[in-house]
C-alpha atoms as a PDB file:
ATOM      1  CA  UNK A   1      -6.192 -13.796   3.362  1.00  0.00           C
ATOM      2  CA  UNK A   2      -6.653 -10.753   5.551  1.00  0.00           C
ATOM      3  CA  UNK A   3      -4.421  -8.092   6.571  1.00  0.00           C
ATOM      4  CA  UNK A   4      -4.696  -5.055   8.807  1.00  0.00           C
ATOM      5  CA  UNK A   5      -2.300  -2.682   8.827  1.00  0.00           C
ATOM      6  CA  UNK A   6      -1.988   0.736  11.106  1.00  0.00           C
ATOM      7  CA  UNK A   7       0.065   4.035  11.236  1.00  0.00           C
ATOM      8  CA  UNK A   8      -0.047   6.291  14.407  1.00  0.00           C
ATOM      9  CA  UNK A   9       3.495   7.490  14.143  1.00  0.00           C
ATOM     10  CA  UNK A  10       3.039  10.952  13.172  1.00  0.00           C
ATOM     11  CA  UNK A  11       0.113  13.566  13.062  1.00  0.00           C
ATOM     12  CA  UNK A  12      -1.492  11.526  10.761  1.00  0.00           C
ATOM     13  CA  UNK A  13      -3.680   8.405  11.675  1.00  0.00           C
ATOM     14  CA  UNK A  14      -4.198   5.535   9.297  1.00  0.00           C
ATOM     15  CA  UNK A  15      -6.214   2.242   9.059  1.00  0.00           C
ATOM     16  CA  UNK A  16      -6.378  -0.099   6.181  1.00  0.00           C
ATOM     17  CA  UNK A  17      -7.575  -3.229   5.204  1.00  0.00           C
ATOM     18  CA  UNK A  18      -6.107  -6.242   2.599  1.00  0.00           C
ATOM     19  CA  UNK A  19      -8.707  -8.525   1.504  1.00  0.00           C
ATOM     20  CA  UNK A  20      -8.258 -10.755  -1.497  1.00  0.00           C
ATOM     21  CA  UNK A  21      -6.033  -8.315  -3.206  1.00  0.00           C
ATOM     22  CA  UNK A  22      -8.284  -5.198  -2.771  1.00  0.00           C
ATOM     23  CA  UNK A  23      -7.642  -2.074  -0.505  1.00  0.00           C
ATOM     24  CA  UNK A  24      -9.844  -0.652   2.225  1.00  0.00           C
ATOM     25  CA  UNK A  25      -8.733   2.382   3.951  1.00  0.00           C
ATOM     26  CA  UNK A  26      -9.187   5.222   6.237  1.00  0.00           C
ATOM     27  CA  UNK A  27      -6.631   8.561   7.167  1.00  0.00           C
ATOM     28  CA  UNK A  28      -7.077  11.223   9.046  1.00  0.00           C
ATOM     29  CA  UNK A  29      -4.858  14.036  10.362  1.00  0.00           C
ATOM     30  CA  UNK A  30      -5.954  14.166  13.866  1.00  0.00           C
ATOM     31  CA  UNK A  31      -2.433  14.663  16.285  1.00  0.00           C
ATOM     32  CA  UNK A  32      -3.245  13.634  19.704  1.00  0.00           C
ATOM     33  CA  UNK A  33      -6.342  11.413  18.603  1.00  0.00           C
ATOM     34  CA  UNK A  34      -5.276   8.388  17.364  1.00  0.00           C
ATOM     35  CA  UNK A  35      -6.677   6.322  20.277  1.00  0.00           C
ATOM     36  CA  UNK A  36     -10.053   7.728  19.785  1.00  0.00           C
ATOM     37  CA  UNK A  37     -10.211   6.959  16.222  1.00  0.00           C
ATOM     38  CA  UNK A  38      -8.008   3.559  15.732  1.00  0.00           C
ATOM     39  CA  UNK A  39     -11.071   1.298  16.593  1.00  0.00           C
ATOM     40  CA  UNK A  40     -13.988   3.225  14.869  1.00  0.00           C
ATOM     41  CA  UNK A  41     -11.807   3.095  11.728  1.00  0.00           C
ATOM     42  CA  UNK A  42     -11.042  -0.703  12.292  1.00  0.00           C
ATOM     43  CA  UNK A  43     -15.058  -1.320  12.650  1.00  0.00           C
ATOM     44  CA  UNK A  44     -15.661   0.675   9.377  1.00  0.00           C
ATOM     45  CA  UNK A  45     -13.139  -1.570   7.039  1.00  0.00           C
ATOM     46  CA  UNK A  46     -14.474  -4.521   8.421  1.00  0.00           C
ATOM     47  CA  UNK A  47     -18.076  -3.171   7.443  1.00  0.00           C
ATOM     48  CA  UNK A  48     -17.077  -2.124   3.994  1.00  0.00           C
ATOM     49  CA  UNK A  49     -14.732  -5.179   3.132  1.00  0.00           C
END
């Protein structure tokens, strides 16, 4: 089972991955960015899982 979760509430941005029972993930404080940087972070847990 896969699950994606995302946070773009506040300043911060955050991507993560659960695969199996292990944890792939991404953060960055980027305010006013988090549209740039959503997908790119998506594509890189999807490469690393």
């Amino acid at each position: 089972m896969n699950i994606l979760f995302l946070d773009s509430a506040t300043e911060a941005c955050t991507a993560g991955l659960w695969q199996n029972g292990e944890i792939f993930s991404h953060f960055e404080i980027a305010p006013r960015a988090h549209t740039k940087l959503l997908l790119p972070m998506v594509e890189l847990l999807l490469l690393e899982a």
